[in-house]
C-alpha atoms as a PDB file:
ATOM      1  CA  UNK A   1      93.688  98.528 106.385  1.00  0.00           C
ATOM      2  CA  UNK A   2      90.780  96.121 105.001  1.00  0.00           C
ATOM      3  CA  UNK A   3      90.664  93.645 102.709  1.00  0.00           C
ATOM      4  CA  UNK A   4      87.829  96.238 100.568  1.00  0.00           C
ATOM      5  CA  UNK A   5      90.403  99.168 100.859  1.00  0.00           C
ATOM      6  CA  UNK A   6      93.447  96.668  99.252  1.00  0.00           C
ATOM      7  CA  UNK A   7      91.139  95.578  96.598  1.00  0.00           C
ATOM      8  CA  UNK A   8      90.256  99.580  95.881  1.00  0.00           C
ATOM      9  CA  UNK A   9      93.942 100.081  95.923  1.00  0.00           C
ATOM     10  CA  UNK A  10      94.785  97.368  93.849  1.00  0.00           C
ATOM     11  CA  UNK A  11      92.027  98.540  91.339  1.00  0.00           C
ATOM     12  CA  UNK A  12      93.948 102.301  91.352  1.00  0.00           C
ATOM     13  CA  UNK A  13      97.665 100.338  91.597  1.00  0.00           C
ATOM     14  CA  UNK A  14      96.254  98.290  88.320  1.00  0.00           C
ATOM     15  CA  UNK A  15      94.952 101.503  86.553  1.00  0.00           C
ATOM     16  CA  UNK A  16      98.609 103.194  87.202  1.00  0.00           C
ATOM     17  CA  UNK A  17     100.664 100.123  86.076  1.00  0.00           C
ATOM     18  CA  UNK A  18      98.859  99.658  82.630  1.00  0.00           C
ATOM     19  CA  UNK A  19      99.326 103.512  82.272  1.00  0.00           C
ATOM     20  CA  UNK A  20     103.242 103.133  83.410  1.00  0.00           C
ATOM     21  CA  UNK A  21     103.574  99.933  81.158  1.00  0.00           C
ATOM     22  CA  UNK A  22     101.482 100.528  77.979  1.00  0.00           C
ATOM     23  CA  UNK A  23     100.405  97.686  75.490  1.00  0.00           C
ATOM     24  CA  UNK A  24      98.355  95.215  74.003  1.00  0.00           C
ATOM     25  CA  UNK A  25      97.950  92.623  77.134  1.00  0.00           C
ATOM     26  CA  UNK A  26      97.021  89.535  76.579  1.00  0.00           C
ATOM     27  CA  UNK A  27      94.281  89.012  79.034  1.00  0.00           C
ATOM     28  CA  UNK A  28      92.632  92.611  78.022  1.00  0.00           C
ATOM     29  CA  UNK A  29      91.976  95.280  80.795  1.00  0.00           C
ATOM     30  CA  UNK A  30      89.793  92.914  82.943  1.00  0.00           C
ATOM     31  CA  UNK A  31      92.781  90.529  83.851  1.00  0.00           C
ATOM     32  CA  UNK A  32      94.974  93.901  84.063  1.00  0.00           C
ATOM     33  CA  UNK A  33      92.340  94.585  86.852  1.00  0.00           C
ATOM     34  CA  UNK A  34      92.870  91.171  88.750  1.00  0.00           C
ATOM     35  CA  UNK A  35      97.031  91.512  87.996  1.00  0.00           C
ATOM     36  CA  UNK A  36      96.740  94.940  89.892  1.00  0.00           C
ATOM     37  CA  UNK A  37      94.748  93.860  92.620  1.00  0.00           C
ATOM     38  CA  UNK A  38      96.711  90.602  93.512  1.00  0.00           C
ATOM     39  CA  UNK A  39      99.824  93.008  92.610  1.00  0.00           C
ATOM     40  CA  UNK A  40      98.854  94.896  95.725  1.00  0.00           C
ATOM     41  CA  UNK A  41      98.663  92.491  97.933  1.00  0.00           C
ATOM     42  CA  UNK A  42     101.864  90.557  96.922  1.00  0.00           C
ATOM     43  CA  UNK A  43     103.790  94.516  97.592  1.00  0.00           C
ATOM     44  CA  UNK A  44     102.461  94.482 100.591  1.00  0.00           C
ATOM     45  CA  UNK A  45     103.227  91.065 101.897  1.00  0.00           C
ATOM     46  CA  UNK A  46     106.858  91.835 100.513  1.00  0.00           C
ATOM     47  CA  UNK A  47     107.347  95.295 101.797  1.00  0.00           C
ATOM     48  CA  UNK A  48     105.408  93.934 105.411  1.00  0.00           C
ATOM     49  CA  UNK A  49     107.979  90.920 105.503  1.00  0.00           C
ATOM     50  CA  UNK A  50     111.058  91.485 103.682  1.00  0.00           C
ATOM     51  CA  UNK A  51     111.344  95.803 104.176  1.00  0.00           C
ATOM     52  CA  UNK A  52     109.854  95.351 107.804  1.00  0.00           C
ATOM     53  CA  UNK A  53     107.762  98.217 106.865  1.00  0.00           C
ATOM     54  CA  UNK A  54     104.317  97.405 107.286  1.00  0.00           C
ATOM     55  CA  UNK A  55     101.141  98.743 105.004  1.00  0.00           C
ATOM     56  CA  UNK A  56      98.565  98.240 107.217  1.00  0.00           C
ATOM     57  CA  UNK A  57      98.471 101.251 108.756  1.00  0.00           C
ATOM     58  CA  UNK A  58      96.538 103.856 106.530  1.00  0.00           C
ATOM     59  CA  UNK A  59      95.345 103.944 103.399  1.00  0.00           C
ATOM     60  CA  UNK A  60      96.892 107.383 102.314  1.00  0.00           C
ATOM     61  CA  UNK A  61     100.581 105.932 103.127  1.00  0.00           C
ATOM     62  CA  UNK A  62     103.389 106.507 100.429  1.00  0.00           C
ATOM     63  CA  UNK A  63     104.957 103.163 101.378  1.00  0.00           C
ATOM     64  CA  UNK A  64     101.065 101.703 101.046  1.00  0.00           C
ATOM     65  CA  UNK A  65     100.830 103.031  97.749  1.00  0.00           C
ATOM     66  CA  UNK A  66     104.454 102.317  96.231  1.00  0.00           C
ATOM     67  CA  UNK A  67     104.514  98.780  97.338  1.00  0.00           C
ATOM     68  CA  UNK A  68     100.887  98.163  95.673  1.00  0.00           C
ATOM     69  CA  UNK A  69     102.371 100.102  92.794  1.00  0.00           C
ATOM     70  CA  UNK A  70     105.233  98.032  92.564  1.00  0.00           C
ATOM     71  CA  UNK A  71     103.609  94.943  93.092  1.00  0.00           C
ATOM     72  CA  UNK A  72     101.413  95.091  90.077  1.00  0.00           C
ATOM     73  CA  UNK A  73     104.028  96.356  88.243  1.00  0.00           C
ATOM     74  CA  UNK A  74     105.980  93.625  88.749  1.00  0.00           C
ATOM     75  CA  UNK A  75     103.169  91.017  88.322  1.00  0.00           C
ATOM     76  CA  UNK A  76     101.604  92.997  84.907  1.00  0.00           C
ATOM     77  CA  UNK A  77     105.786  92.105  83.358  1.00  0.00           C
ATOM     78  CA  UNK A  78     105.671  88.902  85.119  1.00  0.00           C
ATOM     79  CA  UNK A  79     102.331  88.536  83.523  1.00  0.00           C
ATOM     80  CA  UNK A  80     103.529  89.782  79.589  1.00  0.00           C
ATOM     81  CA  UNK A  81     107.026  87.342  79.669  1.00  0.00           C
ATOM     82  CA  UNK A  82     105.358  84.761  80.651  1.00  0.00           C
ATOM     83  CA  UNK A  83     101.747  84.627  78.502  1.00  0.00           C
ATOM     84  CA  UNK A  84     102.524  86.599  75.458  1.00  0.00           C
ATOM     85  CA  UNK A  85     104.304  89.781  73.720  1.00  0.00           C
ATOM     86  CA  UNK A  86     102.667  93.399  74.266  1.00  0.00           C
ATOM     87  CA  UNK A  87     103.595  94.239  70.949  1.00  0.00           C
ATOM     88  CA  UNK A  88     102.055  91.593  68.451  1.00  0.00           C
END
């Protein structure tokens, strides 16, 4: 898959975490944008190297989509903890 088709799926993967995990953010929805997009990438790096299931092979995958899911998922809690309270 190519870089432009993570960054579309991190967009999506962004889009579906803020919806899974609403709130006020503290970066507003253009950093929830950036959180989902790096989110995808570190899911796939972790489901590529510590699953052994690699992502790379279509962009329609299940795997694909729940690791870049899960990734910004992770990162948009990481993100809350860390630089402020979604409910202030």
């Amino acid at each position: 898959m190519s870089f432009v088709a993570w960054i579309v799926l991190g967009l999506v993967a962004g889009a579906l975490a803020k919806f899974l995990l609403p709130g006020r953010d503290p970066g507003g929805p253009v950093v929830t944008t950036l959180i989902g997009i790096a989110g995808s990438f570190v899911g796939g790096w972790i489901s590529a190297t510590f699953l052994h299931r690699p992502v790379t092979a279509h962009f329609f995958d299940l795997a694909t989509w729940a690791s870049a899911i899960g990734g910004a998922l992770v990162l948009l809690v990481l993100f809350r903890i860390f630089f402020g309270h979604s409910r202030s």
